[in-house]
PDB file of N, CA and C in Angstrom:
ATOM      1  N   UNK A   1      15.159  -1.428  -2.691  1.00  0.00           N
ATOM      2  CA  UNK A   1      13.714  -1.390  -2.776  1.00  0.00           C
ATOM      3  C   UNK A   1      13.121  -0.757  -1.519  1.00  0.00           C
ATOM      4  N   UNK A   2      13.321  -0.819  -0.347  1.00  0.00           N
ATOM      5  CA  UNK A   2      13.341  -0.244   1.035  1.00  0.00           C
ATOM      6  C   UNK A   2      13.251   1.067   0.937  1.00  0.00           C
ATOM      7  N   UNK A   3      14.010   1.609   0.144  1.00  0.00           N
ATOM      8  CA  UNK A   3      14.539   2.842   0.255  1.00  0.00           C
ATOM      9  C   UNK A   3      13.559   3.242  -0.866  1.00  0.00           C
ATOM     10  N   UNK A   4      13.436   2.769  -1.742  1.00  0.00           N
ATOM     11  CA  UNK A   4      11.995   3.743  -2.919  1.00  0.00           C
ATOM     12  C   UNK A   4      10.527   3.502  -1.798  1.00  0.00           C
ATOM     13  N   UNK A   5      10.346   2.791  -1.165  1.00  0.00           N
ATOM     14  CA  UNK A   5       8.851   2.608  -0.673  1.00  0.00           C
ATOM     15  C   UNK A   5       9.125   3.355   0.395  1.00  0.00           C
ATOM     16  N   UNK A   6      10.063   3.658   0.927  1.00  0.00           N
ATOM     17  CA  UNK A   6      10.227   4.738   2.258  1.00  0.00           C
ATOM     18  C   UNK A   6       9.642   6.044   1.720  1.00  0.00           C
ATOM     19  N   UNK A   7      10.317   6.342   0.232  1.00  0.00           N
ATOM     20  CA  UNK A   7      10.358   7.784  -0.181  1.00  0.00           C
ATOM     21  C   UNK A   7       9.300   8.285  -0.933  1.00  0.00           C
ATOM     22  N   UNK A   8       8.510   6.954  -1.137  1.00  0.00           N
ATOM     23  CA  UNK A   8       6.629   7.024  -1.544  1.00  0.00           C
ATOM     24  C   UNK A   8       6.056   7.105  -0.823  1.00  0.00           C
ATOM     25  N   UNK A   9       6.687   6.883   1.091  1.00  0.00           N
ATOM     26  CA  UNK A   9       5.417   6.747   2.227  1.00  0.00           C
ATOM     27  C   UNK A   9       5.561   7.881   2.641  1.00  0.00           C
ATOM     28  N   UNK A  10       6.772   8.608   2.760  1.00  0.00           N
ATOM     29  CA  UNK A  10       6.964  10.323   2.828  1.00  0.00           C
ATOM     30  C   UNK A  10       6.265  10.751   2.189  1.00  0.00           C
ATOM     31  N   UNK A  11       6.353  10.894   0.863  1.00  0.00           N
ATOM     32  CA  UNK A  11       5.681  11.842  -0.021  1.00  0.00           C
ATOM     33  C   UNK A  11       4.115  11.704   0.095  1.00  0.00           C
ATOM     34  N   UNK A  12       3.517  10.381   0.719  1.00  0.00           N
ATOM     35  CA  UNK A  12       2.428   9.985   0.778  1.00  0.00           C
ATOM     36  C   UNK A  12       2.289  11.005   2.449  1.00  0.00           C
ATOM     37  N   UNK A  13       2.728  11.073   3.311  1.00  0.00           N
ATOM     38  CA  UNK A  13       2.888  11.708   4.531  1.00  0.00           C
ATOM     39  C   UNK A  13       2.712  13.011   4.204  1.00  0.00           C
ATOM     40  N   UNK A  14       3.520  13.640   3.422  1.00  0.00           N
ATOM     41  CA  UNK A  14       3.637  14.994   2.785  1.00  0.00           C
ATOM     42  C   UNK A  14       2.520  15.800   2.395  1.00  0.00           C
ATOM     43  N   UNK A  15       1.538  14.937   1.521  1.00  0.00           N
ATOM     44  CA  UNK A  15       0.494  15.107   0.915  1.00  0.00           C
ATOM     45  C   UNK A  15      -0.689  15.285   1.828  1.00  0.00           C
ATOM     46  N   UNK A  16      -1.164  13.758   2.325  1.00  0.00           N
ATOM     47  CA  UNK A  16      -1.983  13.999   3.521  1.00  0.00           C
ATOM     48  C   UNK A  16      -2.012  14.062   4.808  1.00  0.00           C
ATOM     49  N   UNK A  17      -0.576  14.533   5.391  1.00  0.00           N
ATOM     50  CA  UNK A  17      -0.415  14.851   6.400  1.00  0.00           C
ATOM     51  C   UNK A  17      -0.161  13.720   7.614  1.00  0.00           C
ATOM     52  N   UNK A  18       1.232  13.602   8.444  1.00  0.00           N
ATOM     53  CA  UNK A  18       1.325  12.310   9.112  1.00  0.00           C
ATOM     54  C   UNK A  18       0.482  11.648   9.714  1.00  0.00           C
ATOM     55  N   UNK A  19       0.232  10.638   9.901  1.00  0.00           N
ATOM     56  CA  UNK A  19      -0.848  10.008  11.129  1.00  0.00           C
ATOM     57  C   UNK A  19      -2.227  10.277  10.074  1.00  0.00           C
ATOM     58  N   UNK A  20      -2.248   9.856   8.858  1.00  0.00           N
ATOM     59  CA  UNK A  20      -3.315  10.214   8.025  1.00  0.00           C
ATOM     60  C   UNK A  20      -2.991   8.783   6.445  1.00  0.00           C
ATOM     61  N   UNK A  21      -1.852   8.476   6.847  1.00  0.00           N
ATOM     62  CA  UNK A  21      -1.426   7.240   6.198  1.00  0.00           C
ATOM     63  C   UNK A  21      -0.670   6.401   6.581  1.00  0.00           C
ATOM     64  N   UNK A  22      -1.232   5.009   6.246  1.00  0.00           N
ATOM     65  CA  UNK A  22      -0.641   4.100   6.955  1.00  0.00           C
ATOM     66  C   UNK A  22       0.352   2.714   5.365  1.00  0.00           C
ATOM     67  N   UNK A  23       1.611   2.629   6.596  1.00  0.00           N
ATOM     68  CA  UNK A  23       2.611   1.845   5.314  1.00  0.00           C
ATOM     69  C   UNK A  23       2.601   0.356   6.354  1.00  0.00           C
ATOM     70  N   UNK A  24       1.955  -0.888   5.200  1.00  0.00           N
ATOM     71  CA  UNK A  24       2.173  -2.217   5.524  1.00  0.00           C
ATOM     72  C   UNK A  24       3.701  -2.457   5.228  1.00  0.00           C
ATOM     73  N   UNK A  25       5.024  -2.535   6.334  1.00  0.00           N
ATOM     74  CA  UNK A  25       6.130  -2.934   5.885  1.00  0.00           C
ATOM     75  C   UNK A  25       6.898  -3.929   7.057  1.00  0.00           C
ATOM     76  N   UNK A  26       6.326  -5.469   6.951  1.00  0.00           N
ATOM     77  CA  UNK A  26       6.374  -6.559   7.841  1.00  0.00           C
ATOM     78  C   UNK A  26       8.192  -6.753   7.681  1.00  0.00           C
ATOM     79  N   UNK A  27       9.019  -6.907   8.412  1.00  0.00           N
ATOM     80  CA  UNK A  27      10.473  -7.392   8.588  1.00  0.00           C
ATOM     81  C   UNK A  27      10.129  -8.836   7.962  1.00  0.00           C
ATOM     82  N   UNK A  28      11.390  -8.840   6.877  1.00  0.00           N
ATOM     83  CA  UNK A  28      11.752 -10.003   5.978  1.00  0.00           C
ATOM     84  C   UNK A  28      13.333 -10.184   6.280  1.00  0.00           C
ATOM     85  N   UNK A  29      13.117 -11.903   6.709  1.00  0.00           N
ATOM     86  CA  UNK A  29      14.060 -12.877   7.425  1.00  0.00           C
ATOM     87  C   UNK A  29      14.858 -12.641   6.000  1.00  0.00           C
ATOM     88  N   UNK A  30      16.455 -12.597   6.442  1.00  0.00           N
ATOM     89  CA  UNK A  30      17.558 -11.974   5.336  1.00  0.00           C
ATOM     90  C   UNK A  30      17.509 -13.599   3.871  1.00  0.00           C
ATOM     91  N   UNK A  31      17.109 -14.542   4.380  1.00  0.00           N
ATOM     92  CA  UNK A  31      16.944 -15.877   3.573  1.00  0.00           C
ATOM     93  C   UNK A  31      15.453 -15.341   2.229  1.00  0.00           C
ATOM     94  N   UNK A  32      14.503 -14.348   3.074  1.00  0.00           N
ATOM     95  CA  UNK A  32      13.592 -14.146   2.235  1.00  0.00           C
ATOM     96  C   UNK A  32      14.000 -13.432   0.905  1.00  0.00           C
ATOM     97  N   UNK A  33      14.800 -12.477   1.141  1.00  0.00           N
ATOM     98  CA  UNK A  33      15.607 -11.392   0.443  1.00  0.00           C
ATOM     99  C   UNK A  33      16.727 -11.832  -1.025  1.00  0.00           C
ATOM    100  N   UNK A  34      16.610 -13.507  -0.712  1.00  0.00           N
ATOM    101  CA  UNK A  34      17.744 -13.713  -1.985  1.00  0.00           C
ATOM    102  C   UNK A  34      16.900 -14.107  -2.875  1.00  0.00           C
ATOM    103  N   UNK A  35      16.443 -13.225  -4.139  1.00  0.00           N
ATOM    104  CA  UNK A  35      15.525 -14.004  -5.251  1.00  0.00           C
ATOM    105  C   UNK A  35      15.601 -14.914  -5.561  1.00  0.00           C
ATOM    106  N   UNK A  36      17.072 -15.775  -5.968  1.00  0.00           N
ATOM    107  CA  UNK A  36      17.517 -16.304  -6.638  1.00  0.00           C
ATOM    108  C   UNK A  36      17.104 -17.779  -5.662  1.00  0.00           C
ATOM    109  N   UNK A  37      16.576 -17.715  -4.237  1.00  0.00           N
ATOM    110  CA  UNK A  37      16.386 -19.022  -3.340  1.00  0.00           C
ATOM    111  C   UNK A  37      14.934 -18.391  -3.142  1.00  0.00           C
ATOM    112  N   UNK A  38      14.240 -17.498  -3.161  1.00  0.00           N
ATOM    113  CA  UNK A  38      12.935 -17.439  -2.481  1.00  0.00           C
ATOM    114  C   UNK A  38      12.031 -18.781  -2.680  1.00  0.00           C
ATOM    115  N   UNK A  39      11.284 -18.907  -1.674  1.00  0.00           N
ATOM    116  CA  UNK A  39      10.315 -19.828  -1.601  1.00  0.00           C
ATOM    117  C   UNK A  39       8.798 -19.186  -2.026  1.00  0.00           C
ATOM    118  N   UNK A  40       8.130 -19.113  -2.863  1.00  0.00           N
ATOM    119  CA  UNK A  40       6.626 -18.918  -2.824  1.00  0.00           C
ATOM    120  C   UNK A  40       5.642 -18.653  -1.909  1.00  0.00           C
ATOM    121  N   UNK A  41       6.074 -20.137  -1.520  1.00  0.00           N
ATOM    122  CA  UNK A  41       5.151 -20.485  -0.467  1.00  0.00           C
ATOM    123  C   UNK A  41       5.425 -19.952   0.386  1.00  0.00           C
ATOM    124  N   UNK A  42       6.628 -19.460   1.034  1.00  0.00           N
ATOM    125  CA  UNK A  42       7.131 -18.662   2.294  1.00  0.00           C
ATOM    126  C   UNK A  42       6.919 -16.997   2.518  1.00  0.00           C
ATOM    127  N   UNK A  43       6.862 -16.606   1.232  1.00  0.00           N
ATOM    128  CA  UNK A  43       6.563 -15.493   0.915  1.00  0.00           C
ATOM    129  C   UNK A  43       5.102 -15.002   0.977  1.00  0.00           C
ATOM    130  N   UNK A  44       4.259 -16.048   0.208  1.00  0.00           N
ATOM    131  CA  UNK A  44       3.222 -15.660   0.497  1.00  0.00           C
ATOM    132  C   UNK A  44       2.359 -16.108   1.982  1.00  0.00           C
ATOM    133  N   UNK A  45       3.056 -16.833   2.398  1.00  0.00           N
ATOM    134  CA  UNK A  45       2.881 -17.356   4.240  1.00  0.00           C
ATOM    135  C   UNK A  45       3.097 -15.940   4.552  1.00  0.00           C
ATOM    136  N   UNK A  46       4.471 -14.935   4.705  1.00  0.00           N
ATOM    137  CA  UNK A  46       4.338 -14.126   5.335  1.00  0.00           C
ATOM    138  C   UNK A  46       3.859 -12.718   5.356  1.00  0.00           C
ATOM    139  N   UNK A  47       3.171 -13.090   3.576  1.00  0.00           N
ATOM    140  CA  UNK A  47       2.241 -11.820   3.614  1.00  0.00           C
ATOM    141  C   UNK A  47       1.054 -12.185   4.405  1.00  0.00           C
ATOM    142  N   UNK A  48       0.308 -13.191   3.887  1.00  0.00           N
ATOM    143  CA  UNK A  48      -0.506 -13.281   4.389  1.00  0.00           C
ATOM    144  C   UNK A  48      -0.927 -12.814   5.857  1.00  0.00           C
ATOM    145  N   UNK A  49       0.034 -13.600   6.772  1.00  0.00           N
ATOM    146  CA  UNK A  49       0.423 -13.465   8.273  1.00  0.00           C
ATOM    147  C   UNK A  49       0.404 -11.853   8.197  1.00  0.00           C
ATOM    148  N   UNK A  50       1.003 -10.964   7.529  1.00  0.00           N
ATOM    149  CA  UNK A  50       1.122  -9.660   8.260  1.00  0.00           C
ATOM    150  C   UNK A  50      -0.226  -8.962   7.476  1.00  0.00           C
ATOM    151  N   UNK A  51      -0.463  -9.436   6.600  1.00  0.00           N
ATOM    152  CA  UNK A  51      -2.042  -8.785   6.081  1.00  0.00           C
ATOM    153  C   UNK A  51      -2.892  -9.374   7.516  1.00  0.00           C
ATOM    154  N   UNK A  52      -3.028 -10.287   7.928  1.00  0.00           N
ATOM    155  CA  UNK A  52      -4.054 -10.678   8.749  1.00  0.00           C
ATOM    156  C   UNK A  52      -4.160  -9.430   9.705  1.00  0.00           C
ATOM    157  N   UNK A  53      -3.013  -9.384  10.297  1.00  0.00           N
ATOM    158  CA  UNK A  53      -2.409  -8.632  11.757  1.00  0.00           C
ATOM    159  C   UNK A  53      -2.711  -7.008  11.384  1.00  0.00           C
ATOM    160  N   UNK A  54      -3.220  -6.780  10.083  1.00  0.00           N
ATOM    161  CA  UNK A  54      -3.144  -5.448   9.329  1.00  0.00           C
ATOM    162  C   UNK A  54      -4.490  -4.559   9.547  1.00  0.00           C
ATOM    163  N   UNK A  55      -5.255  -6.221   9.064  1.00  0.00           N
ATOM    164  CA  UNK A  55      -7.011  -6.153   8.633  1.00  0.00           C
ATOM    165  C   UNK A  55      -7.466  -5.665   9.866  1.00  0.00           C
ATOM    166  N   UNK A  56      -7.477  -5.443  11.097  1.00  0.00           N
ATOM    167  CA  UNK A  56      -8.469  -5.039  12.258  1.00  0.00           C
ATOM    168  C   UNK A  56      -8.211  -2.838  12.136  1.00  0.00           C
ATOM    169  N   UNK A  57      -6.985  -2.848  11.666  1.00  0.00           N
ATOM    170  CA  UNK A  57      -6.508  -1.528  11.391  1.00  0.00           C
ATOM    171  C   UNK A  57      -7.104  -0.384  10.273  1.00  0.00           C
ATOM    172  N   UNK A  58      -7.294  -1.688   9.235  1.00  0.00           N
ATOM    173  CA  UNK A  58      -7.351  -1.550   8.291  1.00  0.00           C
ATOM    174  C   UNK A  58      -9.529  -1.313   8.081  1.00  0.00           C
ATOM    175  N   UNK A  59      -9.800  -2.124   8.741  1.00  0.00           N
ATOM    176  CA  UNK A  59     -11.072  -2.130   8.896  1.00  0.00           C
ATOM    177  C   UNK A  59     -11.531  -1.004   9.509  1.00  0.00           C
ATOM    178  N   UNK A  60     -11.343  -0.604  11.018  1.00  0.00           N
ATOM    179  CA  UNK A  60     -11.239   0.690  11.816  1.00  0.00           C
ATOM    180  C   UNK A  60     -11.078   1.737  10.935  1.00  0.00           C
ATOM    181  N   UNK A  61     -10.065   1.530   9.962  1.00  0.00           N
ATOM    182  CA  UNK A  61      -9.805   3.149   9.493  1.00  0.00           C
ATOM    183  C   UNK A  61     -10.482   3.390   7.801  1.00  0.00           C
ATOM    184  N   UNK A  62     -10.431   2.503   7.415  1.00  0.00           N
ATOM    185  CA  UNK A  62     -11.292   2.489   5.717  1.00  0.00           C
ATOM    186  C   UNK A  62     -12.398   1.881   5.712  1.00  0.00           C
ATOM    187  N   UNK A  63     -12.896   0.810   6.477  1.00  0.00           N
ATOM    188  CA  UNK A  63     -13.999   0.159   5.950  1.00  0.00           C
ATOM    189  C   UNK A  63     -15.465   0.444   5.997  1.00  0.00           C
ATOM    190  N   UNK A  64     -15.893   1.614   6.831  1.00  0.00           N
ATOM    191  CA  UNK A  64     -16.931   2.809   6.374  1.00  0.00           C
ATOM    192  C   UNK A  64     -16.593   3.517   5.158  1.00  0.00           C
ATOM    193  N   UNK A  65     -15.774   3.435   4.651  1.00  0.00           N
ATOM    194  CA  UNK A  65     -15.469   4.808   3.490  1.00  0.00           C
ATOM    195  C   UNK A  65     -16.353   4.916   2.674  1.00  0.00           C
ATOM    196  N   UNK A  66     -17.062   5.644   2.187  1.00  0.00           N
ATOM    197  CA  UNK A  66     -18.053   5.504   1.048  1.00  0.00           C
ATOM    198  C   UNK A  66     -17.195   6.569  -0.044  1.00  0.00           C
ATOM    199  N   UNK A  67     -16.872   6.220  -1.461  1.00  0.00           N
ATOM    200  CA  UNK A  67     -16.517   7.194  -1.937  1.00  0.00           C
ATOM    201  C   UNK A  67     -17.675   8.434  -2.853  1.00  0.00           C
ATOM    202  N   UNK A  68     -17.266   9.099  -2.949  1.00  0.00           N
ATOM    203  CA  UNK A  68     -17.899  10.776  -3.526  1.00  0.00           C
ATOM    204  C   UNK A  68     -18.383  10.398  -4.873  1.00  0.00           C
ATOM    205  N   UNK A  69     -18.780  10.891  -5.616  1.00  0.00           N
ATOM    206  CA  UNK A  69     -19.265  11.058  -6.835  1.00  0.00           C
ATOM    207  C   UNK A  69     -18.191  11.439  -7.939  1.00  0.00           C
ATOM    208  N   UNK A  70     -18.043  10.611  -8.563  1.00  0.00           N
ATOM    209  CA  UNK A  70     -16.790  11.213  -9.561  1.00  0.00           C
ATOM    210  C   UNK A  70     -17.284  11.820 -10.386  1.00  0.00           C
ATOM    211  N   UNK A  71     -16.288  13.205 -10.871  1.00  0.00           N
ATOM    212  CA  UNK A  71     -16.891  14.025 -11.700  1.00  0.00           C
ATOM    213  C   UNK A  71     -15.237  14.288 -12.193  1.00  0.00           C
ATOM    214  N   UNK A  72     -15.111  14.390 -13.711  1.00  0.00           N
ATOM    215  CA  UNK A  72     -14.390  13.739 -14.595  1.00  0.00           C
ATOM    216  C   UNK A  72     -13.780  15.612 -14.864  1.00  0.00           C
ATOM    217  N   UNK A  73     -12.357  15.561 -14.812  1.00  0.00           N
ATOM    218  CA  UNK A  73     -11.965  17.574 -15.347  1.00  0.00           C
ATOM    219  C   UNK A  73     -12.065  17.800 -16.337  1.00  0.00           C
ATOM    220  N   UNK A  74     -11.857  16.697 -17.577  1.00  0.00           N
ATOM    221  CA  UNK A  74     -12.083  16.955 -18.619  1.00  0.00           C
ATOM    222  C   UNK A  74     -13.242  16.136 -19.457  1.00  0.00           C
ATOM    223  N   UNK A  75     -13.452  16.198 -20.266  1.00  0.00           N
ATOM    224  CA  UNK A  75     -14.488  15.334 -21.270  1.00  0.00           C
ATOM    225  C   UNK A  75     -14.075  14.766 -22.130  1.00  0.00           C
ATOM    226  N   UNK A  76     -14.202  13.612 -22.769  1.00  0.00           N
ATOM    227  CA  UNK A  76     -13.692  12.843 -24.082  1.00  0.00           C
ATOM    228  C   UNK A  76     -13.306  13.826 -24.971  1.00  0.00           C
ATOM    229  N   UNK A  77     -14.530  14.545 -25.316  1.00  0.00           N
ATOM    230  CA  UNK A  77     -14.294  15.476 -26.146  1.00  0.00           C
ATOM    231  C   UNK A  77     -13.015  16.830 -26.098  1.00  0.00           C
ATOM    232  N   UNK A  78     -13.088  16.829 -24.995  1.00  0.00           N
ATOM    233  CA  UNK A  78     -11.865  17.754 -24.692  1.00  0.00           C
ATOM    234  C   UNK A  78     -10.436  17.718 -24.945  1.00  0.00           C
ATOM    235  N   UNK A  79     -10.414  16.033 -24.953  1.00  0.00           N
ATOM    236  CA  UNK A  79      -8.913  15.603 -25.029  1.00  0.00           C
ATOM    237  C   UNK A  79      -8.892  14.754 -26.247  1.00  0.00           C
ATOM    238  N   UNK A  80      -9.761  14.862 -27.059  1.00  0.00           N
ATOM    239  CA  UNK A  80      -9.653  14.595 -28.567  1.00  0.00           C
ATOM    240  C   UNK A  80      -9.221  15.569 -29.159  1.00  0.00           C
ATOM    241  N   UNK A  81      -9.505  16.722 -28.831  1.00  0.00           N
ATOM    242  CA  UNK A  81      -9.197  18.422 -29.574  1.00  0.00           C
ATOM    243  C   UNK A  81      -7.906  18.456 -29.824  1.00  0.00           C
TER     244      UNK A  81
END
């Protein structure tokens, strides 16, 4: 799984250019990693914890964003044809 979200944060790098996207990927204790024992509660303890540590970053760099006006390439009608 490591290895597919690496090769989505490249391609995400690729696209808009390095230092232009940012990847949340907190180190998980090797006990977190066995499905078959995960804890819930531990899991979501340590998202939480690394979302917190995320949000001041996360705020700084998106939380002005206003988005654009969407304007649609095709029309209903277009892709009924």
């Amino acid at each position: 799984m490591a290895g597919q979200g690496l090769g989505a944060f490249t391609q995400t790098e690729h696209l808009l250019g390095r230092g232009n996207a940012y990847r949340l990927n907190p180190p998980a204790p090797e006990s977190l990693a066995k499905l078959d024992t995960a804890d819930s509660r531990d899991l979501l303890a340590a998202a939480a914890h690394h979302s917190r540590a995320f949000s001041p970053t996360f705020a700084e760099e998106f939380a002005s964003h206003e988005r654009g006006h969407y304007t649609p390439l095709h029309s209903r009608k277009d892709t009924l044809e």
